[in-house]
C-alpha atoms as a PDB file:
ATOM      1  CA  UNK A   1       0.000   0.000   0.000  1.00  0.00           C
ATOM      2  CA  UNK A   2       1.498   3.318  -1.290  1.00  0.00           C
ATOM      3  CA  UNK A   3       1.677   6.681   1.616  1.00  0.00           C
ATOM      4  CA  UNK A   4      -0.777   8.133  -1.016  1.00  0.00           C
ATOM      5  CA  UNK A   5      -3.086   5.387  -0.316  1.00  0.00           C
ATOM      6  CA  UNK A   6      -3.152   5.249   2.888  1.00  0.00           C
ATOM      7  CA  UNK A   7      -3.287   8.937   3.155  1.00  0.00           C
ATOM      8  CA  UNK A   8      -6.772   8.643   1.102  1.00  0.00           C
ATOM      9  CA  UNK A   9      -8.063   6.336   3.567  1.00  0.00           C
ATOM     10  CA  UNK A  10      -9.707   7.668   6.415  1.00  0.00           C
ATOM     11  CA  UNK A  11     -10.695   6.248   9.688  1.00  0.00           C
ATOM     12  CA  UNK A  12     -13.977   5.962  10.314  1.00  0.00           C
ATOM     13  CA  UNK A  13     -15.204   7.451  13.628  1.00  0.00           C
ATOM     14  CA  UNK A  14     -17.256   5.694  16.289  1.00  0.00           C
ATOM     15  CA  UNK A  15     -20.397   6.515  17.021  1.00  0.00           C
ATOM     16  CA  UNK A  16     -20.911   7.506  20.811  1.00  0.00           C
ATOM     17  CA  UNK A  17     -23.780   6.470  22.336  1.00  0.00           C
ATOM     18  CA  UNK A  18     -24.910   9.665  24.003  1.00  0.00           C
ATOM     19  CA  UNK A  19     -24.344  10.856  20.538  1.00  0.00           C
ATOM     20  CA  UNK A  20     -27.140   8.724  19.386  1.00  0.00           C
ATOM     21  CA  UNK A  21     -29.324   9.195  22.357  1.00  0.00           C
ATOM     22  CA  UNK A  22     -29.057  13.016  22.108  1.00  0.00           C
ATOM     23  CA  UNK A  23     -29.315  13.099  18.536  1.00  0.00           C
ATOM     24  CA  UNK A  24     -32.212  11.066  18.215  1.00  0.00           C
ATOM     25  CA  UNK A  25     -34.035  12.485  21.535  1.00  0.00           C
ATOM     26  CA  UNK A  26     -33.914  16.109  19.387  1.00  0.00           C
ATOM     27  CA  UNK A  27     -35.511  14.539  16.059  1.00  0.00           C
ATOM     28  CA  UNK A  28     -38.093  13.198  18.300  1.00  0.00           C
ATOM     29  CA  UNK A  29     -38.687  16.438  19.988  1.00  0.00           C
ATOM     30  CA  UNK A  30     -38.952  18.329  17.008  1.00  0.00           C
ATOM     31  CA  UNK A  31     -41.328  15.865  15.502  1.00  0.00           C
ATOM     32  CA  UNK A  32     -43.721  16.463  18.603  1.00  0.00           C
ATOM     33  CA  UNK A  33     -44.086  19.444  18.087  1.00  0.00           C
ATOM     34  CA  UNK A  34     -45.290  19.179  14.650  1.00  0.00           C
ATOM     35  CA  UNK A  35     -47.520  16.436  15.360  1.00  0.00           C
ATOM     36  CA  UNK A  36     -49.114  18.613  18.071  1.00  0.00           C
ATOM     37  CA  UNK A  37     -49.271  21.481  15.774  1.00  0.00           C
ATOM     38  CA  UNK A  38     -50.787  19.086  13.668  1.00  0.00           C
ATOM     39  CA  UNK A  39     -53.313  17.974  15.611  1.00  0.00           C
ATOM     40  CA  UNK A  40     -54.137  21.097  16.568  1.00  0.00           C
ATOM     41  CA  UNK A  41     -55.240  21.898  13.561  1.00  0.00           C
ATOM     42  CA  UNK A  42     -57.140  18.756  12.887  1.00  0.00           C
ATOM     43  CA  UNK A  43     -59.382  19.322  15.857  1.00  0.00           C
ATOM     44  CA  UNK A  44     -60.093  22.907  15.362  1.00  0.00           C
ATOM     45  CA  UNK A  45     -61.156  21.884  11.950  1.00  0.00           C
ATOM     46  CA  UNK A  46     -63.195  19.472  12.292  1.00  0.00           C
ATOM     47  CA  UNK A  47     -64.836  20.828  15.204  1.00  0.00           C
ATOM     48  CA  UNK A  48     -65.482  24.038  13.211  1.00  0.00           C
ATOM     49  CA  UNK A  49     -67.473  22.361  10.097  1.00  0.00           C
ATOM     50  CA  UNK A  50     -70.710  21.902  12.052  1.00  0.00           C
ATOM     51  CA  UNK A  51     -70.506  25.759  12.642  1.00  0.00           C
ATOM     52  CA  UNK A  52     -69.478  26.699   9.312  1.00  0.00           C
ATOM     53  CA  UNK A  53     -72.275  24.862   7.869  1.00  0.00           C
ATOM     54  CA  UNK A  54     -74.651  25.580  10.204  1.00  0.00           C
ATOM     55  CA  UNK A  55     -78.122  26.452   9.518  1.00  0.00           C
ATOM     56  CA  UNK A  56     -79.680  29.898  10.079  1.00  0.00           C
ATOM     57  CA  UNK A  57     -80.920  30.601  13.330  1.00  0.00           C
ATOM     58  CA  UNK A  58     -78.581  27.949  15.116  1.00  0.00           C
ATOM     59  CA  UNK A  59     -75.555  30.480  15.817  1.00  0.00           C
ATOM     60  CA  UNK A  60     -74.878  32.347  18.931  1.00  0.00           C
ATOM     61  CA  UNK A  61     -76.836  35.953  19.287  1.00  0.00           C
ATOM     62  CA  UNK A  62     -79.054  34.516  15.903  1.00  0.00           C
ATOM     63  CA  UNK A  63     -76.406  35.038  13.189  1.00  0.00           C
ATOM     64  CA  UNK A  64     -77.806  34.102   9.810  1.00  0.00           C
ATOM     65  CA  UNK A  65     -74.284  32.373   8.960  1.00  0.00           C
ATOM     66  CA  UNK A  66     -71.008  31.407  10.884  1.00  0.00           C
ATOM     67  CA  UNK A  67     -69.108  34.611   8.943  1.00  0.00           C
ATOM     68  CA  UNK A  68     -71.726  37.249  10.474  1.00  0.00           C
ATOM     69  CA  UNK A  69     -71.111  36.009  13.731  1.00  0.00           C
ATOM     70  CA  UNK A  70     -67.248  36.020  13.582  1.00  0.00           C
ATOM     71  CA  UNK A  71     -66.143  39.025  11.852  1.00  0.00           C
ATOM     72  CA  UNK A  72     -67.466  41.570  14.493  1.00  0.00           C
ATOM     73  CA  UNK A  73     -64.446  39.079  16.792  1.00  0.00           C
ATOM     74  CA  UNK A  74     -62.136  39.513  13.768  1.00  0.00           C
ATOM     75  CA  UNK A  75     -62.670  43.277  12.925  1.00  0.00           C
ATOM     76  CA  UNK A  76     -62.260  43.862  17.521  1.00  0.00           C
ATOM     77  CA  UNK A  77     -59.404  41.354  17.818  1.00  0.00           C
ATOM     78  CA  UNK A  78     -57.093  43.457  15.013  1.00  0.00           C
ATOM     79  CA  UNK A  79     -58.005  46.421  16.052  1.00  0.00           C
ATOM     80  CA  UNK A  80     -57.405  46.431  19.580  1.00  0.00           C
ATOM     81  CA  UNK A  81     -53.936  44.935  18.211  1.00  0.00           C
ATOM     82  CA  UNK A  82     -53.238  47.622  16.018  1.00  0.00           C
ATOM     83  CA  UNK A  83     -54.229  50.413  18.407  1.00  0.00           C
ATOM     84  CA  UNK A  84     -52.024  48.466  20.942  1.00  0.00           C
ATOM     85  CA  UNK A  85     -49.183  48.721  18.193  1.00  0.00           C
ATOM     86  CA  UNK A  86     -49.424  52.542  17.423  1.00  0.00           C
ATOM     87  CA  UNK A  87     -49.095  52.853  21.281  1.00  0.00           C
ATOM     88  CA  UNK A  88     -46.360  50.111  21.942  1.00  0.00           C
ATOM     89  CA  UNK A  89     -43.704  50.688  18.896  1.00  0.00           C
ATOM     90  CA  UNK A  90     -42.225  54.240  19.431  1.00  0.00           C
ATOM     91  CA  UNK A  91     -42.145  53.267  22.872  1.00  0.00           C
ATOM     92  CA  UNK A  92     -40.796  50.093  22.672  1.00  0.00           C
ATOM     93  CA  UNK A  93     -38.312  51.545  19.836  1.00  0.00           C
ATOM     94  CA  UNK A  94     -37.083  54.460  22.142  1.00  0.00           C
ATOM     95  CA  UNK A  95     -36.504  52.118  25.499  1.00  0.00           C
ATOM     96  CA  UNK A  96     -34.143  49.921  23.315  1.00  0.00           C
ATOM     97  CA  UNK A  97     -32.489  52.830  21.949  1.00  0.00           C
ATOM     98  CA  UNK A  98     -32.047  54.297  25.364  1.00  0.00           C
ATOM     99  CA  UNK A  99     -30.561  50.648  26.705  1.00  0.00           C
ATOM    100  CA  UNK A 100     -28.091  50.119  23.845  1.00  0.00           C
ATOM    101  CA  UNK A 101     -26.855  53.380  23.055  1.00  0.00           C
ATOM    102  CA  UNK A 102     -27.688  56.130  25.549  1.00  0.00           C
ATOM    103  CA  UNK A 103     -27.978  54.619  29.073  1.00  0.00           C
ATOM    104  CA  UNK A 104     -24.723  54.044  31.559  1.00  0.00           C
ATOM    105  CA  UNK A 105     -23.736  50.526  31.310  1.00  0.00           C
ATOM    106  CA  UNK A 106     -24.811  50.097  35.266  1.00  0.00           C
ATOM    107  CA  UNK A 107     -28.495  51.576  34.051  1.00  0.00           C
ATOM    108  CA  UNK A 108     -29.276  49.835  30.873  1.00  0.00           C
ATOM    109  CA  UNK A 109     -28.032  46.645  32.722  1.00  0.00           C
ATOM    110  CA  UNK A 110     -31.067  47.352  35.606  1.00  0.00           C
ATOM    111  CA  UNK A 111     -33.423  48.814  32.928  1.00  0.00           C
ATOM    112  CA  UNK A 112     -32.466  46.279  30.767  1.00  0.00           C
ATOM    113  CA  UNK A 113     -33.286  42.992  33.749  1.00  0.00           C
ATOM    114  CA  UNK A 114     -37.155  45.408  34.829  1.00  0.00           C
ATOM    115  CA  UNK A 115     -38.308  45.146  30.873  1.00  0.00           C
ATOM    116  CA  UNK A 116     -37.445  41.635  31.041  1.00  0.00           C
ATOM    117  CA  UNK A 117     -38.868  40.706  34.172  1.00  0.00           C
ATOM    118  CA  UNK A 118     -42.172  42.957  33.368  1.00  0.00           C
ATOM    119  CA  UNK A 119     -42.365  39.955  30.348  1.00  0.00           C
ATOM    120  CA  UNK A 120     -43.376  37.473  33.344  1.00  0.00           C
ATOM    121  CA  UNK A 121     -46.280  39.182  35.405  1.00  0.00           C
ATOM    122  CA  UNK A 122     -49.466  37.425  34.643  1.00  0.00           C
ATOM    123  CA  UNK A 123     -52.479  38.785  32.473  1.00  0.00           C
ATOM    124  CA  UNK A 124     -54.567  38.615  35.048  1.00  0.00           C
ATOM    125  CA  UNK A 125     -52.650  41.270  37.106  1.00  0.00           C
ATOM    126  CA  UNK A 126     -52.680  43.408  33.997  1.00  0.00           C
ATOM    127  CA  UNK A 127     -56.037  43.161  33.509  1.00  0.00           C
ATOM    128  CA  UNK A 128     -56.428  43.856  37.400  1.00  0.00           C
ATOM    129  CA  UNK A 129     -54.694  46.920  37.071  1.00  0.00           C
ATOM    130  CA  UNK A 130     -56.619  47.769  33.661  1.00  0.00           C
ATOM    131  CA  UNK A 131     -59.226  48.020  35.949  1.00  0.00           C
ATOM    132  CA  UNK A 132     -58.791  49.088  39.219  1.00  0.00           C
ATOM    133  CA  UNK A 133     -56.312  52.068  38.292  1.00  0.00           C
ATOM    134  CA  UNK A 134     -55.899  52.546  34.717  1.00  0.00           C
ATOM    135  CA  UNK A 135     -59.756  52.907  33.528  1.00  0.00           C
ATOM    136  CA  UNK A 136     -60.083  55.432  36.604  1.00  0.00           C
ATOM    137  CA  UNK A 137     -57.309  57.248  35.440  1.00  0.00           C
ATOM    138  CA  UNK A 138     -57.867  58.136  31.868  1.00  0.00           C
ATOM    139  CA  UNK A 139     -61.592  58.631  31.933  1.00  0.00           C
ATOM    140  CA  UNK A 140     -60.910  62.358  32.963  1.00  0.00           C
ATOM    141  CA  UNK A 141     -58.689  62.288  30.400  1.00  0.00           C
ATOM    142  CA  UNK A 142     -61.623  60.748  27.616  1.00  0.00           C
ATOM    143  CA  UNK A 143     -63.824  63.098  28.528  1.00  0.00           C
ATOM    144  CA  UNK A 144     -61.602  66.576  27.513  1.00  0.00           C
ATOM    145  CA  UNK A 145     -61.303  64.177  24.349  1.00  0.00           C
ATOM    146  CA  UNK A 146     -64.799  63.488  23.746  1.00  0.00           C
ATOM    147  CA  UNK A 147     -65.413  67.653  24.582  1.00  0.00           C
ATOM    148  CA  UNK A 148     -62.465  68.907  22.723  1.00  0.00           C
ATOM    149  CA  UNK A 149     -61.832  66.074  20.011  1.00  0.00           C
ATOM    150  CA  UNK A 150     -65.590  64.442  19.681  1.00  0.00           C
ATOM    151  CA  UNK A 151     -65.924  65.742  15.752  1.00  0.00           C
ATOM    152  CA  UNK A 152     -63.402  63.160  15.195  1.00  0.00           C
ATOM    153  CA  UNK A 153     -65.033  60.038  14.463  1.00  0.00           C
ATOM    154  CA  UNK A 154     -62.313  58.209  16.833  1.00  0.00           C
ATOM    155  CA  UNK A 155     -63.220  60.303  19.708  1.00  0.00           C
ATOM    156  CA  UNK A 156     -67.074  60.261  19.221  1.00  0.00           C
ATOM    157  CA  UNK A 157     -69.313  60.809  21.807  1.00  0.00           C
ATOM    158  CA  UNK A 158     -71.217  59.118  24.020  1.00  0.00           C
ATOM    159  CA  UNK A 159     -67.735  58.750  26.232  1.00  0.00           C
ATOM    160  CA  UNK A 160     -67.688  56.012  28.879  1.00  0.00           C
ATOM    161  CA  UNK A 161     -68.658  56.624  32.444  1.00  0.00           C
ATOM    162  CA  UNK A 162     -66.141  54.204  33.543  1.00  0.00           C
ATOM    163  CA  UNK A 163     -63.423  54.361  30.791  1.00  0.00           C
ATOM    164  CA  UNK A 164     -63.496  50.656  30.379  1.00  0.00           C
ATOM    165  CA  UNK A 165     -63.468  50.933  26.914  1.00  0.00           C
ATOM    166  CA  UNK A 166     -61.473  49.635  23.717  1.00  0.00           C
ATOM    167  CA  UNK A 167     -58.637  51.982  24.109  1.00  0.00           C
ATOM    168  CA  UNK A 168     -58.007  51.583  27.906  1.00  0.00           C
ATOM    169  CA  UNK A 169     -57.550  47.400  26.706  1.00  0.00           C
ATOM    170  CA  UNK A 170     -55.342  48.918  23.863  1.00  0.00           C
ATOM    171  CA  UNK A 171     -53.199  50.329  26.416  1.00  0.00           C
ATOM    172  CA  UNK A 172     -53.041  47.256  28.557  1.00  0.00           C
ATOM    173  CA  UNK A 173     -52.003  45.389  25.599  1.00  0.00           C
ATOM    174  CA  UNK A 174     -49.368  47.737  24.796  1.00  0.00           C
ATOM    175  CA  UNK A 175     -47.803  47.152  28.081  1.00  0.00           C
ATOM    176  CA  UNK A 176     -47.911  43.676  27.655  1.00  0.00           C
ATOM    177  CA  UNK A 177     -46.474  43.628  24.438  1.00  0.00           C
ATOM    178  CA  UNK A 178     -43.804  46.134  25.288  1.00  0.00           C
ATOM    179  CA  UNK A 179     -40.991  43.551  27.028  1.00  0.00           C
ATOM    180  CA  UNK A 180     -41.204  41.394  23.828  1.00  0.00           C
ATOM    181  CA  UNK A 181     -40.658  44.102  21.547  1.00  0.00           C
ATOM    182  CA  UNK A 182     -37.293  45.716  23.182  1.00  0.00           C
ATOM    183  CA  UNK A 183     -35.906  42.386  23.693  1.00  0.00           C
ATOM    184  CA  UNK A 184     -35.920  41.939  20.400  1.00  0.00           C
ATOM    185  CA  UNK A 185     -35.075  46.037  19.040  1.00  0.00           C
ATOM    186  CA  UNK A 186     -32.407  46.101  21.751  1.00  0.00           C
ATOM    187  CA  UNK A 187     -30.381  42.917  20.336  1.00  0.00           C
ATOM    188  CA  UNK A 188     -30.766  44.036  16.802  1.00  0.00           C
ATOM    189  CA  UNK A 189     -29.546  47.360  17.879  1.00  0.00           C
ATOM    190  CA  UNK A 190     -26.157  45.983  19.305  1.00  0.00           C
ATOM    191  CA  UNK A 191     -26.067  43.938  16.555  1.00  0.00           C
ATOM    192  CA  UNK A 192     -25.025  47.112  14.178  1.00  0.00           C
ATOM    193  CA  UNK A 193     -21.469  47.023  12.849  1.00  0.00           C
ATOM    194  CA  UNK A 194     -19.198  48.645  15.402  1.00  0.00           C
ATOM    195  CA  UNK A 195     -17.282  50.047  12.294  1.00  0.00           C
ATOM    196  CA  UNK A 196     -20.353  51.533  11.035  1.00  0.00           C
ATOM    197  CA  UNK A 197     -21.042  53.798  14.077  1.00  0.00           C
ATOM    198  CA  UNK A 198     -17.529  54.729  14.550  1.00  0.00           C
ATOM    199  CA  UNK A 199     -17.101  55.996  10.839  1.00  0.00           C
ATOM    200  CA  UNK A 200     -20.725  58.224  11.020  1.00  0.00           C
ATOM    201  CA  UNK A 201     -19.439  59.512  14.147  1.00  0.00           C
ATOM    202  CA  UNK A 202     -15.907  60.377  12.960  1.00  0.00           C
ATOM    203  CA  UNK A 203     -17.465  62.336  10.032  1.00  0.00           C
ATOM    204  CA  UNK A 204     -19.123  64.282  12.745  1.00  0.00           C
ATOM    205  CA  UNK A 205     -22.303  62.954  13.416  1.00  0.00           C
ATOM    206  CA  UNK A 206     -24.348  63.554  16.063  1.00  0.00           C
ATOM    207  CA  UNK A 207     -25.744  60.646  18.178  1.00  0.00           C
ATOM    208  CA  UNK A 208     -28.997  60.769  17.054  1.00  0.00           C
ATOM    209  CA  UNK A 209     -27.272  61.457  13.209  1.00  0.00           C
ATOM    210  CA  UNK A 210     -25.548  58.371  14.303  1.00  0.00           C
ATOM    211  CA  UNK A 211     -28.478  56.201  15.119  1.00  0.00           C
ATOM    212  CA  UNK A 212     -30.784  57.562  12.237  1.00  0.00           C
ATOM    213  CA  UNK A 213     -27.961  56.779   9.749  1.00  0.00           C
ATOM    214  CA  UNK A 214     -26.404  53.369  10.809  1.00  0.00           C
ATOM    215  CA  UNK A 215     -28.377  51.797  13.606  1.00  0.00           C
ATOM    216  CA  UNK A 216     -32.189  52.244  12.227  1.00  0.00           C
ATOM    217  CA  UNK A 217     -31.801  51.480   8.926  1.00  0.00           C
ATOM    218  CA  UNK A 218     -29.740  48.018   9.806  1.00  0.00           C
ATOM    219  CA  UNK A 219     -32.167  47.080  12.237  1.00  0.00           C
ATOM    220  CA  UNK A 220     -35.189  47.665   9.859  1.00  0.00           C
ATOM    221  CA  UNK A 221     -35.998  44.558   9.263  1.00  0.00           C
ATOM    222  CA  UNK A 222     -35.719  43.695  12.933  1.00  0.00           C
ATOM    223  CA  UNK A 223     -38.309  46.387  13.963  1.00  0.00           C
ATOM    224  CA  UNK A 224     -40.569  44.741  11.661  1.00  0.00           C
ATOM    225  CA  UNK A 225     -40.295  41.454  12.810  1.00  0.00           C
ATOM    226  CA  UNK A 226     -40.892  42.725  16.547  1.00  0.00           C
ATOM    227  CA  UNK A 227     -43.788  44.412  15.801  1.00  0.00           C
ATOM    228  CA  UNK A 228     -45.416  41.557  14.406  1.00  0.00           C
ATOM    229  CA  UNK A 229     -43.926  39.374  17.288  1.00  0.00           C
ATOM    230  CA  UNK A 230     -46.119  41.655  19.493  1.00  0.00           C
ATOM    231  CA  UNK A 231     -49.034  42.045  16.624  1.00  0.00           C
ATOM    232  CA  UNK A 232     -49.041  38.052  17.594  1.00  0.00           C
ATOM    233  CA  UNK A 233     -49.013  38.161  21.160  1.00  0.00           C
ATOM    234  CA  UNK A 234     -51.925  41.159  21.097  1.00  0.00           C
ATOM    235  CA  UNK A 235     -53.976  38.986  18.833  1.00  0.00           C
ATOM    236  CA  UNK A 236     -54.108  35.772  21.291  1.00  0.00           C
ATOM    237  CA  UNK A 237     -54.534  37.625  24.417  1.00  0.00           C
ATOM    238  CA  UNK A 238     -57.099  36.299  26.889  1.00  0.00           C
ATOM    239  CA  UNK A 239     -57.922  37.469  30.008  1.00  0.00           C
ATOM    240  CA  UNK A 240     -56.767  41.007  30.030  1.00  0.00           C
ATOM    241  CA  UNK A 241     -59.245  42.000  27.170  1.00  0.00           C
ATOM    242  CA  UNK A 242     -61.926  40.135  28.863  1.00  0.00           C
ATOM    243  CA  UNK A 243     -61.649  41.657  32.280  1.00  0.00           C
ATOM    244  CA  UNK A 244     -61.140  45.760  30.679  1.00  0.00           C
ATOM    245  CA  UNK A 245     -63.520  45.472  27.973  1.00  0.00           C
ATOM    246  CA  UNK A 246     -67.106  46.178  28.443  1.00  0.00           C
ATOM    247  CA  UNK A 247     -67.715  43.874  24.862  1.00  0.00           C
ATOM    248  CA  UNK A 248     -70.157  43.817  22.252  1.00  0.00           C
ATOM    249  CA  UNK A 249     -70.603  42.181  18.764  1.00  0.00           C
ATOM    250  CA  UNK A 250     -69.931  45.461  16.968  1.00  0.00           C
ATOM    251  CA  UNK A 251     -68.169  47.075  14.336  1.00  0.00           C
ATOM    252  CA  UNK A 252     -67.063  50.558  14.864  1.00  0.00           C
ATOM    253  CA  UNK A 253     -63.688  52.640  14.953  1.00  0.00           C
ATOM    254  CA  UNK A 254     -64.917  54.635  18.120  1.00  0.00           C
ATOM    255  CA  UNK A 255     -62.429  54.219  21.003  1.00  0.00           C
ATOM    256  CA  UNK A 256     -63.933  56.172  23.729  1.00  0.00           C
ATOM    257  CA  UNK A 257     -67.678  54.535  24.047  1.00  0.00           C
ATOM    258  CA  UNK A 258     -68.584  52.280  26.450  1.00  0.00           C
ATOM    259  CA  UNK A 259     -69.952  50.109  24.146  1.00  0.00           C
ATOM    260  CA  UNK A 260     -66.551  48.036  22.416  1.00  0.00           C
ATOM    261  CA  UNK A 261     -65.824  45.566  19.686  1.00  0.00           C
ATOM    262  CA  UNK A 262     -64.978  42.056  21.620  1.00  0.00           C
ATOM    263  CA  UNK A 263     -61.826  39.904  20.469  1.00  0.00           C
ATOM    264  CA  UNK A 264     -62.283  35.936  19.641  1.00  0.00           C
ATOM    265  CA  UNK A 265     -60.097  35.279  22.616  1.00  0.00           C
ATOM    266  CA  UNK A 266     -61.943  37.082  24.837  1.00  0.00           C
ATOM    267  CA  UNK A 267     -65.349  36.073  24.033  1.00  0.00           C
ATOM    268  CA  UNK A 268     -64.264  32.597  23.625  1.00  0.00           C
ATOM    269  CA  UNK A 269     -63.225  32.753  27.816  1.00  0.00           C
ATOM    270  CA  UNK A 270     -66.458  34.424  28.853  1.00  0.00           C
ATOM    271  CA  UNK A 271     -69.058  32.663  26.618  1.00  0.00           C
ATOM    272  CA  UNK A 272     -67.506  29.296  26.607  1.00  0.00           C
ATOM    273  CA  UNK A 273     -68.525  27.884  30.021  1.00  0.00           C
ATOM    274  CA  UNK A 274     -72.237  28.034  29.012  1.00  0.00           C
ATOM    275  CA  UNK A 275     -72.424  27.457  25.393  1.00  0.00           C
ATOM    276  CA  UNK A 276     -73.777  24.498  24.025  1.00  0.00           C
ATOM    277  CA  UNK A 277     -74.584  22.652  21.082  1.00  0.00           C
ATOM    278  CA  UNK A 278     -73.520  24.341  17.823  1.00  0.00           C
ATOM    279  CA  UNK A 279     -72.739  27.626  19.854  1.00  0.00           C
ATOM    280  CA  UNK A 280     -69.142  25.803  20.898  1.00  0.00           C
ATOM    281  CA  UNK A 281     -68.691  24.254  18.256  1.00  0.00           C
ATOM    282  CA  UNK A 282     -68.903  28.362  16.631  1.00  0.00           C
ATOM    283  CA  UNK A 283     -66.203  29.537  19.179  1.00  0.00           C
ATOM    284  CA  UNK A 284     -63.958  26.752  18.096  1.00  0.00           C
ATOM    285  CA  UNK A 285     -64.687  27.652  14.835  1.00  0.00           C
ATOM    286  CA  UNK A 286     -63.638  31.535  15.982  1.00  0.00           C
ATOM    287  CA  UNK A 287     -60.620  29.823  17.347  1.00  0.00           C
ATOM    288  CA  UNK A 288     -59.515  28.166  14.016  1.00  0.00           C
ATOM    289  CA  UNK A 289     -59.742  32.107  12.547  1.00  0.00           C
ATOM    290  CA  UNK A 290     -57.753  33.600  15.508  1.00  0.00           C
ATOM    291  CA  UNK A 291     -55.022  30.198  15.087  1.00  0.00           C
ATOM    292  CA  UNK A 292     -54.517  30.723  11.356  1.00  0.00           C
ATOM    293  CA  UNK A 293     -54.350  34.324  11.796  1.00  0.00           C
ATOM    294  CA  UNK A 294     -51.612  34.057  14.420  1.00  0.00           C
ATOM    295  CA  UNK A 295     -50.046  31.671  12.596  1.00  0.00           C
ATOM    296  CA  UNK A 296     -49.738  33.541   9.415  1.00  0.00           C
ATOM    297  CA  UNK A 297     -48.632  36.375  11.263  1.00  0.00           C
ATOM    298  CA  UNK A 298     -45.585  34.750  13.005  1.00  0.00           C
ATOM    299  CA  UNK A 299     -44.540  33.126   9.510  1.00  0.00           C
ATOM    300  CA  UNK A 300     -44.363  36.093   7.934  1.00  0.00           C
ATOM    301  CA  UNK A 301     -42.615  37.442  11.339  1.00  0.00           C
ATOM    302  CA  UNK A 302     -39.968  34.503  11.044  1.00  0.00           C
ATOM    303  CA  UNK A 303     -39.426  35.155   6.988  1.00  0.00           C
ATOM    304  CA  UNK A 304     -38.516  38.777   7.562  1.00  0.00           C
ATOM    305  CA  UNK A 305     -36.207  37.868  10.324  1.00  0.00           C
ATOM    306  CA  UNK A 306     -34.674  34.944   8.154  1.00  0.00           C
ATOM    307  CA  UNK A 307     -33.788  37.406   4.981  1.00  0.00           C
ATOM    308  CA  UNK A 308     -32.062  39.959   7.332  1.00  0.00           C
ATOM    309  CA  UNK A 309     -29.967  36.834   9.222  1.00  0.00           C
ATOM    310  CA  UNK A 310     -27.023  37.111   6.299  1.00  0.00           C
ATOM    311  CA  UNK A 311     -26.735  40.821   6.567  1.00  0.00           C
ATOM    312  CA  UNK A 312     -27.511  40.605  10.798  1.00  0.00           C
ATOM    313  CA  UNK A 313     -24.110  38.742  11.502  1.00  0.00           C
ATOM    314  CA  UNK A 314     -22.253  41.748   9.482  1.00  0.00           C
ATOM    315  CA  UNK A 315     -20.772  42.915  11.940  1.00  0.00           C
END
């Protein structure tokens, strides 16, 4: 046997058993998950056809077909999200700014380990506090609106005695969806190219020049994918809505009445316990619409963040 033979020959390696173990333990893992994902699906489906093809007359609050009875949910569940977006991004995008590029290292450290934690309290306590102090607090507040502001159709009169209305839950949700949102704007933020920073500051750029002309436009794609990371949590939340709003199976834009759109979450918690018949198998039905929505949402969340992962390691 020539060197250059045996040179070509390599030895092949063993095969460790906790090698094996660990390596098939994650493909089983990962499988679970899909085949819970899966079934899922398969429940909410077929426990949603009775309801789809219901008759007239059968639904919930007498709705002539399973569509009129869910899109007053759909039309309240996005736009309680969305309002909780306008509220939540600036925010969310100036607190990460602050942590990454502003604060003492000693402060965004503290600041950064309160937005965190604030990611663990409970929706229930939100929706305690939604209650007991917020809706007290900002019904002065709705009033100079509705007074000052009621020609616009958002602010329309008759405002709420008790300021448990669609806005106050938009707030709530903001706060909730806050922690998730500079997590993610605060990593992509330190993620800018060191070199980039440096060379808009040493032609004499301000800070802010600085962050407007290196650190925003690299984390663009980032920002996007956190809002709709929190568009995803606001669409699915539960208890919070329920216990702030003061629901109904509307559809209007007004955010100060006392009457509000309901979410599918929401009215899925409070009317669930006594439906029966074809009236659960309708909030299943509004379940399916509120999973593929969410589900859709977070793809397209995951497919932004995926096209920016080349240019994200730049630095």
């Amino acid at each position: 046997m020539t060197a250059g033979t045996a040179g070509a020959i390599k030895p092949k390696a063993k095969i460790r058993l906790g090698d094996r173990v660990f390596s098939s333990s994650t493909v089983v893992a990962g499988s679970l998950i899909l085949a819970v994902l899966a079934a899922v699906a398969i429940f909410l489906v077929v426990q949603s056809l009775p309801a789809i093809f219901a008759k007239p007359g059968t639904l919930p609050n007498d709705a002539t077909n399973f569509w009129t009875f869910v899109w007053p949910l759909v039309f309240g569940t996005i736009w309680a999200a969305l309002l909780a977006l306008i509220i939540a991004t600036p925010l969310s995008i100036g607190i990460a700014l602050f942590i990454s590029h502003y604060a003492p290292r000693r402060v965004a450290q503290t600041l950064g380990y309160i937005i965190d934690l604030l990611a663990a309290v409970p929706s229930v306590v939100f929706g305690l506090w939604g209650i007991a102090t917020l809706a007290t607090f900002v019904q002065p507040f709705y009033v100079w609106l509705g007074e000052n502001l009621g020609w616009i159709p958002l602010f329309a009169p008759p405002i709420s005695g008790t300021g448990r209305t669609i806005l106050t839950a938009a707030i709530v949700l903001a706060v909730m969806v806050i922690p998730i949102m500079t997590a993610i704007c605060r990593e992509v933020f330190l993620q800018t190219p060191r070199l980039h920073e440096e060379a808009a500051l040493a032609l004499g750029a301000t800070r802010w020049e600085m962050v407007r002309m290196a650190v925003l436009p690299f984390a663009r794609s980032g920002i996007i994918s956190a809002i709709m990371l929190g568009l995803g949590r606001a669409l699915g939340e539960t208890l919070a809505i329920a216990m702030v709003l003061s629901p109904a199976l509307i559809v209007k834009f007004a955010v100060l009445q006392a009457q509000s759109p309901n979410t599918i979450a929401a009215n899925i918690a409070l009317q669930f316990p006594e439906a029966t018949g074809v009236s659960v198998n309708a909030l299943i039905a509004s379940g399916l619409v509120l999973f593929v929505v969410t589900l859709l949402i977070n793809t397209l969340a995951r497919y932004i963040v995926n096209r920016r992962k080349a240019f994200s390691g730049a630095n």
